[in-house]
C-alpha atoms as a PDB file:
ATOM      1  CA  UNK A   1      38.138 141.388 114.767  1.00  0.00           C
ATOM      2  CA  UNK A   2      37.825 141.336 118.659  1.00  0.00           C
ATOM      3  CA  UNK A   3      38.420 144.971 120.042  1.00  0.00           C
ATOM      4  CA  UNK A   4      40.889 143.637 122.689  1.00  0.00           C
ATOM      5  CA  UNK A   5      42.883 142.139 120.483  1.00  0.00           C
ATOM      6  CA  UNK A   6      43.160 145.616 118.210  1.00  0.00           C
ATOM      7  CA  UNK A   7      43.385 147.675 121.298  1.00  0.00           C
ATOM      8  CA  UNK A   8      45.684 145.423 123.486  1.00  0.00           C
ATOM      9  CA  UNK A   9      47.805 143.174 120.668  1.00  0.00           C
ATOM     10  CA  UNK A  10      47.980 139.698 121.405  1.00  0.00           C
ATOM     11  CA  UNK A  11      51.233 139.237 122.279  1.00  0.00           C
ATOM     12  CA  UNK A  12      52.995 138.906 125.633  1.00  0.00           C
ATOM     13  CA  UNK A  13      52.188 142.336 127.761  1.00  0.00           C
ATOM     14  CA  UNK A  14      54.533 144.843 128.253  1.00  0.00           C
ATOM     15  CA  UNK A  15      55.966 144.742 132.274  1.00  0.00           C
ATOM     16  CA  UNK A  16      53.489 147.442 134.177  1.00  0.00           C
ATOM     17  CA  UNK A  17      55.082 151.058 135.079  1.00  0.00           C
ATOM     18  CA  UNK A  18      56.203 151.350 138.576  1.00  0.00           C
ATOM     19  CA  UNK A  19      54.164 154.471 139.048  1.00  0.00           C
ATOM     20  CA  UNK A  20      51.501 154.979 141.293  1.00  0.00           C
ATOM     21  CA  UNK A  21      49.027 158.019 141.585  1.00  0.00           C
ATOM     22  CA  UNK A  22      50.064 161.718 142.319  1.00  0.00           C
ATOM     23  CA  UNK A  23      53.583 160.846 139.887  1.00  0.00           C
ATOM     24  CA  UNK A  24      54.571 162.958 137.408  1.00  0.00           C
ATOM     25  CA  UNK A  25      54.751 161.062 134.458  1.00  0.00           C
ATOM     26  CA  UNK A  26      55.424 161.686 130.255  1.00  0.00           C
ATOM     27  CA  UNK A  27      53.733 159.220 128.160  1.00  0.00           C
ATOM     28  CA  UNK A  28      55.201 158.165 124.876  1.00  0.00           C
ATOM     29  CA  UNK A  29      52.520 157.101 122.626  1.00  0.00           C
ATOM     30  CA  UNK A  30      52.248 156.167 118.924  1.00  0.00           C
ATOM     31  CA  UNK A  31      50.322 158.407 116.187  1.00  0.00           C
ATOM     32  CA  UNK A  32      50.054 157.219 112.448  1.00  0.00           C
ATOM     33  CA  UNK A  33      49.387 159.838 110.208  1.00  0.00           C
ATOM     34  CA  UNK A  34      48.941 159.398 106.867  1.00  0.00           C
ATOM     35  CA  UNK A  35      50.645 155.828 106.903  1.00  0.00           C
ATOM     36  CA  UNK A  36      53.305 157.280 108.446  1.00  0.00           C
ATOM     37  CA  UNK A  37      54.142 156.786 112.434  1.00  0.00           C
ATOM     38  CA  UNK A  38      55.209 159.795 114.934  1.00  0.00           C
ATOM     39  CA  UNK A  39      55.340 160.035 118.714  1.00  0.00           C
ATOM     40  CA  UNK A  40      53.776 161.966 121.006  1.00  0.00           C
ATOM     41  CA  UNK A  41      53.984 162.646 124.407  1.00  0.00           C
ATOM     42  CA  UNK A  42      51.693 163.421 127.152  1.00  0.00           C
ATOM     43  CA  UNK A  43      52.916 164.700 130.593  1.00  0.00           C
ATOM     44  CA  UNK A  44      50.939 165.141 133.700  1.00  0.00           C
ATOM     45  CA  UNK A  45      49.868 164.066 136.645  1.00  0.00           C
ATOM     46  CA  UNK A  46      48.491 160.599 137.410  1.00  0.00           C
ATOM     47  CA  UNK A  47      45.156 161.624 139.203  1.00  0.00           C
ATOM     48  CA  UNK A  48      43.920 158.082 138.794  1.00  0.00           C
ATOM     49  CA  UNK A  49      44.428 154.175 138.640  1.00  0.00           C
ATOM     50  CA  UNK A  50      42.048 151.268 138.078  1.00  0.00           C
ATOM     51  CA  UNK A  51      40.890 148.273 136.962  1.00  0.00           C
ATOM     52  CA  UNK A  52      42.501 144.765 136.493  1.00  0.00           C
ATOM     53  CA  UNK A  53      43.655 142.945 133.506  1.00  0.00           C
ATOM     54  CA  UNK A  54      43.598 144.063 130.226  1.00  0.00           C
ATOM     55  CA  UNK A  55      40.752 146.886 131.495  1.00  0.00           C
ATOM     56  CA  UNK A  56      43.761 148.090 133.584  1.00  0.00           C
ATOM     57  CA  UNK A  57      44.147 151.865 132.729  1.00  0.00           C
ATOM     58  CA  UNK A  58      45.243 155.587 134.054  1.00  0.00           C
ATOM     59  CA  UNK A  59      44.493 158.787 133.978  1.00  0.00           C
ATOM     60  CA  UNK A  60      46.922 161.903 133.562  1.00  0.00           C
ATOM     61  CA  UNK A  61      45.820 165.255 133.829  1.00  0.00           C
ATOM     62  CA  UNK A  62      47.870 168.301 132.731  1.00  0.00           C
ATOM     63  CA  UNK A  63      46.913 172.418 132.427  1.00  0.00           C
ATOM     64  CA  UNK A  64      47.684 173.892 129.322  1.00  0.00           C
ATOM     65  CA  UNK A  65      47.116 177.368 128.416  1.00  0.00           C
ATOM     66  CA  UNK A  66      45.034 177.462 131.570  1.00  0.00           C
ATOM     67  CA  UNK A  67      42.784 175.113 130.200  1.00  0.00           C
ATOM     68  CA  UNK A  68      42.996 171.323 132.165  1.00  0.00           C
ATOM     69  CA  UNK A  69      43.339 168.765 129.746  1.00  0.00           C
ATOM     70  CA  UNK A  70      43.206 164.597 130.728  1.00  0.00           C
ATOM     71  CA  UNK A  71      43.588 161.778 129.218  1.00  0.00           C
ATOM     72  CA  UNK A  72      42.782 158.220 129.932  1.00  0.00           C
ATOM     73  CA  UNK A  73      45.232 155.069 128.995  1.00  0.00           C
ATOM     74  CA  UNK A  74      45.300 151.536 128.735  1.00  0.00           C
ATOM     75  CA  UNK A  75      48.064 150.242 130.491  1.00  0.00           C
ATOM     76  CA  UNK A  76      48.516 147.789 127.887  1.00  0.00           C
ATOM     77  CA  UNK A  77      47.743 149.088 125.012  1.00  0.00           C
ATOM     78  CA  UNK A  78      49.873 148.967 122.045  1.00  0.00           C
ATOM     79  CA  UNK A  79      49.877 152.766 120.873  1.00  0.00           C
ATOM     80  CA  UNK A  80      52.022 153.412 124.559  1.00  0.00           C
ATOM     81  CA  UNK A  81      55.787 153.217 123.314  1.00  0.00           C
ATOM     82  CA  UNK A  82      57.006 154.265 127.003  1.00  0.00           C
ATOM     83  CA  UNK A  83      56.354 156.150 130.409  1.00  0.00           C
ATOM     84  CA  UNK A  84      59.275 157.876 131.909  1.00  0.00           C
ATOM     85  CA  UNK A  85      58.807 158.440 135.861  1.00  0.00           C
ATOM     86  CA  UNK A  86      59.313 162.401 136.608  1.00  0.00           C
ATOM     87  CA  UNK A  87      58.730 163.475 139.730  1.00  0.00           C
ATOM     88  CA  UNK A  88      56.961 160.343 142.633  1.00  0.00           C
ATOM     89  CA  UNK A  89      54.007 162.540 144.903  1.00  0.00           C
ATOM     90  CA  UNK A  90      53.660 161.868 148.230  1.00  0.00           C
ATOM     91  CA  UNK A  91      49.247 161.535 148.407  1.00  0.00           C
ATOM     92  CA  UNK A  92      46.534 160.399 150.735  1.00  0.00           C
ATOM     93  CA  UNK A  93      44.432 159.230 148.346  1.00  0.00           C
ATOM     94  CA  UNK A  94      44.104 156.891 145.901  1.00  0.00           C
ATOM     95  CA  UNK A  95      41.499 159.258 143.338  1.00  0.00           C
ATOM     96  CA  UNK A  96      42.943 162.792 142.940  1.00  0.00           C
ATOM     97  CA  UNK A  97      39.654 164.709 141.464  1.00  0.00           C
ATOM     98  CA  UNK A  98      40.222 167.322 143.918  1.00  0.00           C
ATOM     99  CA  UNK A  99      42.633 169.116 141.429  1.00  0.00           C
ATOM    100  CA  UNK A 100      39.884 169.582 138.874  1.00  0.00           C
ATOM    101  CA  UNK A 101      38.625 172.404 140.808  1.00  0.00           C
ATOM    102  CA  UNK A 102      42.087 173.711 142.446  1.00  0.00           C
ATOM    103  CA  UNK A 103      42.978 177.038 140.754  1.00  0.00           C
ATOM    104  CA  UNK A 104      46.280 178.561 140.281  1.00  0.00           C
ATOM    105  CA  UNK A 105      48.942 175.686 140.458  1.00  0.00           C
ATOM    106  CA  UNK A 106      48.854 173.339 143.299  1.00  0.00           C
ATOM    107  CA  UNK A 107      52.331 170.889 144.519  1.00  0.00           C
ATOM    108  CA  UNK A 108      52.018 168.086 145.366  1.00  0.00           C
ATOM    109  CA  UNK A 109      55.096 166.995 147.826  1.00  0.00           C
ATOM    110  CA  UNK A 110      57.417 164.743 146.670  1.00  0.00           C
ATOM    111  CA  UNK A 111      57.952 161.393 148.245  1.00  0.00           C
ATOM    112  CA  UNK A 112      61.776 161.829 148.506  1.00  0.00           C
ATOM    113  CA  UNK A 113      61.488 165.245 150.936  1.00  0.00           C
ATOM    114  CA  UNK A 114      62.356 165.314 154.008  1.00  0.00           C
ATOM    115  CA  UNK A 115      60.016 166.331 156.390  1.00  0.00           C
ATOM    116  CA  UNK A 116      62.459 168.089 158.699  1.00  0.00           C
ATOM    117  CA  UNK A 117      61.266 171.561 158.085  1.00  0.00           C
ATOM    118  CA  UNK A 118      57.717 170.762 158.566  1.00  0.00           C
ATOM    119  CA  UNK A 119      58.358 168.920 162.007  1.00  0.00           C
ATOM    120  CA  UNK A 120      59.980 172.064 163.275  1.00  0.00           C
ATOM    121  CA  UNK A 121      57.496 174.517 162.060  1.00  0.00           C
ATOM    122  CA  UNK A 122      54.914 172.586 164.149  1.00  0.00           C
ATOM    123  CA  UNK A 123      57.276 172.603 166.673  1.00  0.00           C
ATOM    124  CA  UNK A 124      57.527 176.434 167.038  1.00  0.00           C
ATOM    125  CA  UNK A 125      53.777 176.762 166.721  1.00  0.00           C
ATOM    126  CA  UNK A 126      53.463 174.367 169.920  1.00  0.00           C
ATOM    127  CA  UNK A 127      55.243 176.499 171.866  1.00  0.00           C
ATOM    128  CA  UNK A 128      52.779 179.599 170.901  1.00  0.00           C
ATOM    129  CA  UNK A 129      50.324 180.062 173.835  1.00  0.00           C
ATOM    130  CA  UNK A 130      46.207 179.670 172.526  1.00  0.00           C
ATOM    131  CA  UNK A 131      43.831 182.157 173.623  1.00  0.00           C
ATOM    132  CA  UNK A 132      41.535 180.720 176.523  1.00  0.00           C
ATOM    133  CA  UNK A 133      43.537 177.979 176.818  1.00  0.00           C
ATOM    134  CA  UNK A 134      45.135 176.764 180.395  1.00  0.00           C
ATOM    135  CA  UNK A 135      48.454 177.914 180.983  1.00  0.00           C
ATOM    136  CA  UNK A 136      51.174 175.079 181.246  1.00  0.00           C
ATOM    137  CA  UNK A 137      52.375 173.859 184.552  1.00  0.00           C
END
């Protein structure tokens, strides 16, 4: 049997996720035990997203117990029964490997904040004079 074909199915793909990387996500995924089918779910954040096709997949990382814990999917794979959109980040970048080494728990803004606070906290700090800078005229 071709791999694909078990890991992917061969019937029409699902319609991708809108999610993109530095969303909070919870991933609904099928687990047989024993002939018998549960789900579980695995929530995080998206830290990465690649590939094309049917090698299209993502990554979520989560910490648990103080201990960081990822997990790669197929975006089509067959095992995925859903993804539910938390939280949508506001990042820079498309690879977020920087939070492998961040300790203690690290935000990552949301997309929907405004920004008004932070435009006048730099504000105020404009104002502040710099030492051995030229005075204002």
């Amino acid at each position: 049997m071709d791999w694909l074909k078990l890991v992917h199915g061969s019937g029409t793909p699902k319609p991708p996720a809108e999610f993109k990387v530095g969303d909070e996500i919870r991933v609904w995924y099928r687990i047989m035990e024993q002939g018998k089918e549960r789900l579980g779910q695995f929530e995080g954040i998206v830290i990465r997203y690649r590939g094309s096709g049917h090698a299209k997949t993502f990554t979520v990382r989560r910490v648990t117990y103080g201990e960081g814990v990822e997990r790669v999917f197929p975006l089509d794979a067959k095992a995925i029964s859903r993804i539910e959109l938390l939280r949508q980040g506001k990042v820079k970048r498309s690879r977020l490997y920087y939070l492998r080494t961040v300790i203690g728990k690290t935000r990552i803004e949301a997309a929907g904040d405004s920004s008004a606070e932070k435009g006048a906290v730099e504000k105020a700090e404009g104002d502040l004079p710099v030492a051995g800078a030229a005075p204002r005229a």
